[in-house]
PDB file of N, CA and C in Angstrom:
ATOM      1  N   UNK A   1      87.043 113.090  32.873  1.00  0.00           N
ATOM      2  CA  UNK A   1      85.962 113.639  33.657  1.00  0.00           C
ATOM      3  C   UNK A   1      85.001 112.574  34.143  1.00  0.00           C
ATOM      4  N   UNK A   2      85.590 111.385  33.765  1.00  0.00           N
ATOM      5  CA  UNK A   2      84.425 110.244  33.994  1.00  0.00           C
ATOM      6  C   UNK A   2      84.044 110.246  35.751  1.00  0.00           C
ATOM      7  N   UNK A   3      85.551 110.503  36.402  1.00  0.00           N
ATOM      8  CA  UNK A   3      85.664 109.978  38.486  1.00  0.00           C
ATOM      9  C   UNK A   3      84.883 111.460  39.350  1.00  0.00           C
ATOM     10  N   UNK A   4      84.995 112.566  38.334  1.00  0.00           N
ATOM     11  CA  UNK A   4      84.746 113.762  39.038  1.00  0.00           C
ATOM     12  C   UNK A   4      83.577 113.903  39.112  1.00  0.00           C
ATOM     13  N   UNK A   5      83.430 114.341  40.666  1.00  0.00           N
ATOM     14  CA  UNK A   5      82.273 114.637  41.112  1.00  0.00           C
ATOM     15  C   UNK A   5      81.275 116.233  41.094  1.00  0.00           C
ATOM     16  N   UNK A   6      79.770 115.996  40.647  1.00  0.00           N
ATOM     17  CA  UNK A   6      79.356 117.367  40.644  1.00  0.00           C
ATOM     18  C   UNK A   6      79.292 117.935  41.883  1.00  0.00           C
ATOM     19  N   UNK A   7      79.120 118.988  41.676  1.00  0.00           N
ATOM     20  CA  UNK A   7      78.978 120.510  42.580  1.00  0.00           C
ATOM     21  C   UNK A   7      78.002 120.156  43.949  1.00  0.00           C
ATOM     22  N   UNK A   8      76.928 119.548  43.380  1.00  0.00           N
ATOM     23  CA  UNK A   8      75.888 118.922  44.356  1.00  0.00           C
ATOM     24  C   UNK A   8      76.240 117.501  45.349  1.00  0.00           C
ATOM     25  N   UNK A   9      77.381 116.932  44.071  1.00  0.00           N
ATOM     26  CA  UNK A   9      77.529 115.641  45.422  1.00  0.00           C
ATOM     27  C   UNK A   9      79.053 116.219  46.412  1.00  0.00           C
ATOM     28  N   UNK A  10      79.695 116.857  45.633  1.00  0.00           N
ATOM     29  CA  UNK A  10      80.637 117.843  46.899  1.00  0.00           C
ATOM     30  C   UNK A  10      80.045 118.125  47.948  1.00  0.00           C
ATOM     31  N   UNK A  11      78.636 119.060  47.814  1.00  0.00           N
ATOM     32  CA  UNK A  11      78.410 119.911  49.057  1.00  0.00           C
ATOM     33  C   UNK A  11      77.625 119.253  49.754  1.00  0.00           C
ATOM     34  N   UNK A  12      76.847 117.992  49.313  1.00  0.00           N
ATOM     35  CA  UNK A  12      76.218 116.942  49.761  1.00  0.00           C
ATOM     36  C   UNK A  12      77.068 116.132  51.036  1.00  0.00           C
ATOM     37  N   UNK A  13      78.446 115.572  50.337  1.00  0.00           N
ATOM     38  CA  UNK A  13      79.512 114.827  51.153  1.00  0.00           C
ATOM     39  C   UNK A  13      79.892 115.816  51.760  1.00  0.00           C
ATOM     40  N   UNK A  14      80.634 117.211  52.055  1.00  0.00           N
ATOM     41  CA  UNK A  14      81.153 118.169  52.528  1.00  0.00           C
ATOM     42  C   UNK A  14      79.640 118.174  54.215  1.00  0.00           C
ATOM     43  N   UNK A  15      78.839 118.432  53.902  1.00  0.00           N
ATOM     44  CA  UNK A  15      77.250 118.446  54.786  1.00  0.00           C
ATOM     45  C   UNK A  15      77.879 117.361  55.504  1.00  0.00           C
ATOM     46  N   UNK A  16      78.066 116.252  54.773  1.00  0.00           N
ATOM     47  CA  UNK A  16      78.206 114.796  55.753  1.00  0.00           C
ATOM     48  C   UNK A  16      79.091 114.872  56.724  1.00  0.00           C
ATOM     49  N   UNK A  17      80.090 115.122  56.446  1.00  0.00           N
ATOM     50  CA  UNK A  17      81.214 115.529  56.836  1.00  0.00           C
ATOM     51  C   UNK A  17      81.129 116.400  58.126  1.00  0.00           C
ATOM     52  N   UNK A  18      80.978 117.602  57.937  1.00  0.00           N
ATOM     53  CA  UNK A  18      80.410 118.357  59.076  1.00  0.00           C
ATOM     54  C   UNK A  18      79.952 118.093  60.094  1.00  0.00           C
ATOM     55  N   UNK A  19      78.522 117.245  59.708  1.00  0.00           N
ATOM     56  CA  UNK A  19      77.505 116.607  61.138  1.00  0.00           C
ATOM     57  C   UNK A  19      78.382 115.708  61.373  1.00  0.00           C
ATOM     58  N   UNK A  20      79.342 114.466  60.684  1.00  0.00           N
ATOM     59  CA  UNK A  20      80.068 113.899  61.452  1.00  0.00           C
ATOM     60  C   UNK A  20      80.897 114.223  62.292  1.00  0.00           C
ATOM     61  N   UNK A  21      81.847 115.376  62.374  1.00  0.00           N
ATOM     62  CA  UNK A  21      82.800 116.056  63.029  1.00  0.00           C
ATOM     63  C   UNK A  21      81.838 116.826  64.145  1.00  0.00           C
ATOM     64  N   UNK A  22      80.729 117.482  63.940  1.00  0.00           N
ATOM     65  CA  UNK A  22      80.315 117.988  64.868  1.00  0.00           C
ATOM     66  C   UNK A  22      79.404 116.964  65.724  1.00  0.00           C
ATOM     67  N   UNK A  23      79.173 115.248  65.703  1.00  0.00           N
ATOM     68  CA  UNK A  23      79.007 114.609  66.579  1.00  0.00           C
ATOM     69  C   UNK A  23      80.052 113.870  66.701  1.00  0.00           C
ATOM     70  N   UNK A  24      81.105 114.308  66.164  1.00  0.00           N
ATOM     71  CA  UNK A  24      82.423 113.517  67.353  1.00  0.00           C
ATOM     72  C   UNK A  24      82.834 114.874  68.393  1.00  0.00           C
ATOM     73  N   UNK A  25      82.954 116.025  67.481  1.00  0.00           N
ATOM     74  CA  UNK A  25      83.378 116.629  68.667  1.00  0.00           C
ATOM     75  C   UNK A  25      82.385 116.908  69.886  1.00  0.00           C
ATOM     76  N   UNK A  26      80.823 116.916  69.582  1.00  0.00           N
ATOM     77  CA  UNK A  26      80.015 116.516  71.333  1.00  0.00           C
ATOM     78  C   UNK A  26      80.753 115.366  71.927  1.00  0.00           C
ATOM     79  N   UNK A  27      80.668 113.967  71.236  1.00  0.00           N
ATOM     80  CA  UNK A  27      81.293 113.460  72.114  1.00  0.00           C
ATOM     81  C   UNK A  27      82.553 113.346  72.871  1.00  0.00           C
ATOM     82  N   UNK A  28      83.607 113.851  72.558  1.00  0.00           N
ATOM     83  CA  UNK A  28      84.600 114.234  72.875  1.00  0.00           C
ATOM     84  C   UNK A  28      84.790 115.107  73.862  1.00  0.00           C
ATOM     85  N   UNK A  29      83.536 116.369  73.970  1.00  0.00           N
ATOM     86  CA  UNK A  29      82.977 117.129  74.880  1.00  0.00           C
ATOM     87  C   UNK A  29      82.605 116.373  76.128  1.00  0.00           C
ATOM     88  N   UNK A  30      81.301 115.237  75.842  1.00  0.00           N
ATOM     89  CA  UNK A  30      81.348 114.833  77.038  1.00  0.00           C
ATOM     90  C   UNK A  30      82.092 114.169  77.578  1.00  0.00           C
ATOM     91  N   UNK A  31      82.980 113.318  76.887  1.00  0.00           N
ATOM     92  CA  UNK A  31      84.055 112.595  77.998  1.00  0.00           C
ATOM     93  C   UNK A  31      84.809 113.379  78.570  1.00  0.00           C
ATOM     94  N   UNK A  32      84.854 114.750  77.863  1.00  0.00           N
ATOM     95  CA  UNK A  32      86.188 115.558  78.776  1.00  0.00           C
ATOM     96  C   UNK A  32      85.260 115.507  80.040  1.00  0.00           C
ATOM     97  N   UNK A  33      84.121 116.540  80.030  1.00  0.00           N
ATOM     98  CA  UNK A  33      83.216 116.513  80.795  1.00  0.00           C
ATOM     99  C   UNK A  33      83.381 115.654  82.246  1.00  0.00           C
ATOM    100  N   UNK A  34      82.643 114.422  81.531  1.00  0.00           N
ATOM    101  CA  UNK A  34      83.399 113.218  82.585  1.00  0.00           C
ATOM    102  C   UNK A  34      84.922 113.267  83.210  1.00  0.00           C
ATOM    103  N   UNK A  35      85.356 113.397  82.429  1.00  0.00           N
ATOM    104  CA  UNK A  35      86.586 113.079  82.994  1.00  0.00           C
ATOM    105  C   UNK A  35      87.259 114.254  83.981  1.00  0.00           C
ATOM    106  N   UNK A  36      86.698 115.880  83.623  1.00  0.00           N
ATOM    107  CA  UNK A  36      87.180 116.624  84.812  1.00  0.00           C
ATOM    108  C   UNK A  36      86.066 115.826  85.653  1.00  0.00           C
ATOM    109  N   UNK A  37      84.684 115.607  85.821  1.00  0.00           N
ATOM    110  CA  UNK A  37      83.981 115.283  86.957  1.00  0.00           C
ATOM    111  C   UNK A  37      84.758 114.263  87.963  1.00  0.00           C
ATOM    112  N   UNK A  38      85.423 113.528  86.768  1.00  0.00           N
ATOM    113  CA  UNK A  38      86.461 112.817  87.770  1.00  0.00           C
ATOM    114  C   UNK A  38      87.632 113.123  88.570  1.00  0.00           C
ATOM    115  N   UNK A  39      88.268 114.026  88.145  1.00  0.00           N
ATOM    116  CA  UNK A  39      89.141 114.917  88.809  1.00  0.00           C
ATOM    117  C   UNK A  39      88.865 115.484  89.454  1.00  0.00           C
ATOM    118  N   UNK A  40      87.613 116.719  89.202  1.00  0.00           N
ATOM    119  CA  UNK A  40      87.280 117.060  90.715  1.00  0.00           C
ATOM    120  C   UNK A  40      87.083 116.365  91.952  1.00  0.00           C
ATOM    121  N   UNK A  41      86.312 115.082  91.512  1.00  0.00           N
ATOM    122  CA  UNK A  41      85.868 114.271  92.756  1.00  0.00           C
ATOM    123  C   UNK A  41      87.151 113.983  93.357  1.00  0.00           C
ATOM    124  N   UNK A  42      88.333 113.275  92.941  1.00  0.00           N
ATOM    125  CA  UNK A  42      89.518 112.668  93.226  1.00  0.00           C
ATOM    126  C   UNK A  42      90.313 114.053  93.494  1.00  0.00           C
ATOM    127  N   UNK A  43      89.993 115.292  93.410  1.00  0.00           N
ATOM    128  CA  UNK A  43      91.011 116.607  94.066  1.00  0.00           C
ATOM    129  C   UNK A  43      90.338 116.441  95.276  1.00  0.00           C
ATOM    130  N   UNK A  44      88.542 116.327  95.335  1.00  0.00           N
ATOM    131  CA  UNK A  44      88.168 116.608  96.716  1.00  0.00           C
ATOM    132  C   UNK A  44      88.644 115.555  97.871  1.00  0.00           C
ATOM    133  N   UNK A  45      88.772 114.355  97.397  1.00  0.00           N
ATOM    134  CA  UNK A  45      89.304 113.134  97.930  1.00  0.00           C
ATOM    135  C   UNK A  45      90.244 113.214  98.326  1.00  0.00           C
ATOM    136  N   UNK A  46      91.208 114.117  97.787  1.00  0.00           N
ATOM    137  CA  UNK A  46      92.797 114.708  98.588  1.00  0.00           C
ATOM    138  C   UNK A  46      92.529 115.070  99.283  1.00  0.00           C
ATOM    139  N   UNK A  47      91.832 116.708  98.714  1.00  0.00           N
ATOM    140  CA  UNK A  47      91.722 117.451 100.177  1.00  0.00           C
ATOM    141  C   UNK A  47      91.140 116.939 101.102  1.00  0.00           C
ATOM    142  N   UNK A  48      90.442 115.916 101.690  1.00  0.00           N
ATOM    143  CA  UNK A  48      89.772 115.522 102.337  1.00  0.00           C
ATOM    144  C   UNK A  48      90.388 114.964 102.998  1.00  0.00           C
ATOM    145  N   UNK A  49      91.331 113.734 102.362  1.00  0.00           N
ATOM    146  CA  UNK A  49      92.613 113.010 103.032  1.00  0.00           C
ATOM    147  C   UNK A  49      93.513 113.625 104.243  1.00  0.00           C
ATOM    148  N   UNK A  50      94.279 115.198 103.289  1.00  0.00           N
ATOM    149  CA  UNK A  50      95.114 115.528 103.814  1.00  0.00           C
ATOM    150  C   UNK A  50      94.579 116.244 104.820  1.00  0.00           C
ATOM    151  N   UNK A  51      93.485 116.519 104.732  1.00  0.00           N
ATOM    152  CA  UNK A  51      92.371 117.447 106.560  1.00  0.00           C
ATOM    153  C   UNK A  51      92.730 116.230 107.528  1.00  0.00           C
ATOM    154  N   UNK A  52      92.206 115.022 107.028  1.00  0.00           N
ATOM    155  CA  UNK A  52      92.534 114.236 108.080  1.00  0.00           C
ATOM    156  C   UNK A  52      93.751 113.887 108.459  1.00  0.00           C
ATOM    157  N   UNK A  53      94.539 113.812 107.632  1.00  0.00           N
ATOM    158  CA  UNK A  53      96.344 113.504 108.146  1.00  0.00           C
ATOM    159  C   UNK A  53      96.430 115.194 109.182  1.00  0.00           C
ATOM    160  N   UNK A  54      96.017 115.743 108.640  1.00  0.00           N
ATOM    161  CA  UNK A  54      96.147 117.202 109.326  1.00  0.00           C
ATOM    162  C   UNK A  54      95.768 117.317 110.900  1.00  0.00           C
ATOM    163  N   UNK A  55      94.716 116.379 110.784  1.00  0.00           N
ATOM    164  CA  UNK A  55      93.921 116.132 112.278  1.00  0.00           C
ATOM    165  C   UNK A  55      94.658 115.376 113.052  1.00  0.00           C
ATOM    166  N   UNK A  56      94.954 114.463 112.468  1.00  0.00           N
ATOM    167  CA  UNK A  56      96.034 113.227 112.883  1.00  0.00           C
ATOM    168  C   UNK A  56      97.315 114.111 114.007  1.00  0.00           C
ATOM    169  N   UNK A  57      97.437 114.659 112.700  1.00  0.00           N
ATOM    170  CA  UNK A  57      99.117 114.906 113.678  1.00  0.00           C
ATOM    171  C   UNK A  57      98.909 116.103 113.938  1.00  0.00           C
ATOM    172  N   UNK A  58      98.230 116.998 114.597  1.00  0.00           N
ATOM    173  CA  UNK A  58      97.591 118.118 115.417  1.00  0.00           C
ATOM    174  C   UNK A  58      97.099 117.085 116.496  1.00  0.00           C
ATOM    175  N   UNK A  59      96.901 116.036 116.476  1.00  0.00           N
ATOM    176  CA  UNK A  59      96.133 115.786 117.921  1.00  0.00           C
ATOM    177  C   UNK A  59      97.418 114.589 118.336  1.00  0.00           C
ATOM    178  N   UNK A  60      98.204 114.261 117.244  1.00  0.00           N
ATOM    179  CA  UNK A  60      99.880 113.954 118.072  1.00  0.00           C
ATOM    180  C   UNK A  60     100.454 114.970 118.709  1.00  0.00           C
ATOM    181  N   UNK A  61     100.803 115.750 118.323  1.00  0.00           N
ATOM    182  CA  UNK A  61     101.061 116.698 118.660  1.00  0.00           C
ATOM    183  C   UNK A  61     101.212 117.400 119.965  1.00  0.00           C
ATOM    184  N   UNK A  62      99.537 116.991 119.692  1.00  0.00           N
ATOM    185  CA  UNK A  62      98.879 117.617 121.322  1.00  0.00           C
ATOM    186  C   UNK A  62      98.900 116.708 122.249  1.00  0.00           C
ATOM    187  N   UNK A  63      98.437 115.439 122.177  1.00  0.00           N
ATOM    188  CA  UNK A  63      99.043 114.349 122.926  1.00  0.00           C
ATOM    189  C   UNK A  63     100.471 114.510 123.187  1.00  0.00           C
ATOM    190  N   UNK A  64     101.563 114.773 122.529  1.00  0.00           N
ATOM    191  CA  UNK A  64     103.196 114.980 123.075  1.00  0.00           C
ATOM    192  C   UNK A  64     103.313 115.819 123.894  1.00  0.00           C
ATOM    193  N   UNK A  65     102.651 116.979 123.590  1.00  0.00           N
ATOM    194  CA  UNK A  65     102.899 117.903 124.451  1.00  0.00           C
ATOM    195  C   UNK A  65     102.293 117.944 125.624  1.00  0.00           C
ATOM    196  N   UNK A  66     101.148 116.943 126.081  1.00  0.00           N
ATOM    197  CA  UNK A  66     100.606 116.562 127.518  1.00  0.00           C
ATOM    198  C   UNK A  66     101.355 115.713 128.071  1.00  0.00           C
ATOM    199  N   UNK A  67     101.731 114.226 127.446  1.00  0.00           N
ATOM    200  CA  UNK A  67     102.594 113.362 127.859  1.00  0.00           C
ATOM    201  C   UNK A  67     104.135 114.071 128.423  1.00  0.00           C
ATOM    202  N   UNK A  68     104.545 114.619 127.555  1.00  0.00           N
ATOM    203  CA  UNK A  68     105.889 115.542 127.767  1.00  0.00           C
ATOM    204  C   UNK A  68     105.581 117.067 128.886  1.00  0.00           C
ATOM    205  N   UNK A  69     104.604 117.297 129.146  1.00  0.00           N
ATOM    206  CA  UNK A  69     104.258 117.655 130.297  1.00  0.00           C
ATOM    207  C   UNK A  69     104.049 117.450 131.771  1.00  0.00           C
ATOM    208  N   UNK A  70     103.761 115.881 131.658  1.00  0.00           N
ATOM    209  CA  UNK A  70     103.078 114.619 132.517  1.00  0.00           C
ATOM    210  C   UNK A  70     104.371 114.036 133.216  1.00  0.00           C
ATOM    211  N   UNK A  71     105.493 114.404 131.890  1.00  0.00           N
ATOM    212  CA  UNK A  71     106.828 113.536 132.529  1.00  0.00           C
ATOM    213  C   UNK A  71     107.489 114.876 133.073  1.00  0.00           C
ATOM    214  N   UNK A  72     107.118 115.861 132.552  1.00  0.00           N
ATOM    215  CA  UNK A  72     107.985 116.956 133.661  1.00  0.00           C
ATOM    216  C   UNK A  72     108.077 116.584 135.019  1.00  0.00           C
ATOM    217  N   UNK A  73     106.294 117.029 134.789  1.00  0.00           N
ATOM    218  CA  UNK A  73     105.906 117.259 136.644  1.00  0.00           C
ATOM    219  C   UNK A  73     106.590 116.173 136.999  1.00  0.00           C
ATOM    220  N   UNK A  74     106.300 115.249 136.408  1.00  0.00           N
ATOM    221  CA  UNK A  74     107.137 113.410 137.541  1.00  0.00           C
ATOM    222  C   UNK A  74     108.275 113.699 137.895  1.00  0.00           C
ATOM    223  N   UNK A  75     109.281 114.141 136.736  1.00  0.00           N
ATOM    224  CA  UNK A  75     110.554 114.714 136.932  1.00  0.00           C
ATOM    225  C   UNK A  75     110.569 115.580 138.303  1.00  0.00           C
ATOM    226  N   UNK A  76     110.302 116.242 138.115  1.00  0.00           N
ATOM    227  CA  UNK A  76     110.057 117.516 139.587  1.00  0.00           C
ATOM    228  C   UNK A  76     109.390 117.092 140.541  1.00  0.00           C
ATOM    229  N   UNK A  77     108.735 115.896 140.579  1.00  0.00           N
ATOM    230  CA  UNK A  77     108.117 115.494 142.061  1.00  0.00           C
ATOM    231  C   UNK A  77     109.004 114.529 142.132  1.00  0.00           C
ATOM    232  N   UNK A  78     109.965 113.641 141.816  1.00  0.00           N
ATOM    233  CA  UNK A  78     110.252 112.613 142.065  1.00  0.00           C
ATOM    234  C   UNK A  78     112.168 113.261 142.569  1.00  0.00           C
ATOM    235  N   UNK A  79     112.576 114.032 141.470  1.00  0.00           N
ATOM    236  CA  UNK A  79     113.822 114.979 141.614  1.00  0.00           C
ATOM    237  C   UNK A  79     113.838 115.918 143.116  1.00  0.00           C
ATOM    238  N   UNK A  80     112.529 116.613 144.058  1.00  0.00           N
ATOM    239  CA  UNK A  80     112.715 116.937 144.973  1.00  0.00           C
ATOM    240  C   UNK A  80     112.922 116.237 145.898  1.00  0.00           C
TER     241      UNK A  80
END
């Protein structure tokens, strides 16, 4: 019985214990925290991307279909 500990230094260390786990798990909280903040930012950064690739080739697009219009008519004025 000499190593065993009383009743009081159990619930003493057990206490310790606790507040330690419950300030790792805040911190653990906030890095998740952080870390979706980072994901969201970098999802909006996609979507943002792909609007513009979107713009991109909507206004190719539309450019082809004037150019490829442009060469009709030539076709037909130059063919009569």
């Amino acid at each position: 019985m000499a190593g065993e500990k009383t009743t009081r230094e159990l619930i003493y260390e057990t206490n310790r214990d606790v507040k330690w786990i419950c300030r790792a798990l805040a911190r653990m909280e906030a890095r998740d925290e952080e870390f979706e903040a980072r994901i969201r930012a970098l999802e909006a950064w996609r979507a943002e991307k792909a609007g513009e690739e979107r713009k991109v080739s909507a206004f190719s697009a539309g450019a082809g279909g004037i150019v490829g219009g442009v060469v009709a008519v030539l076709v037909k004025m130059l063919g009569s």
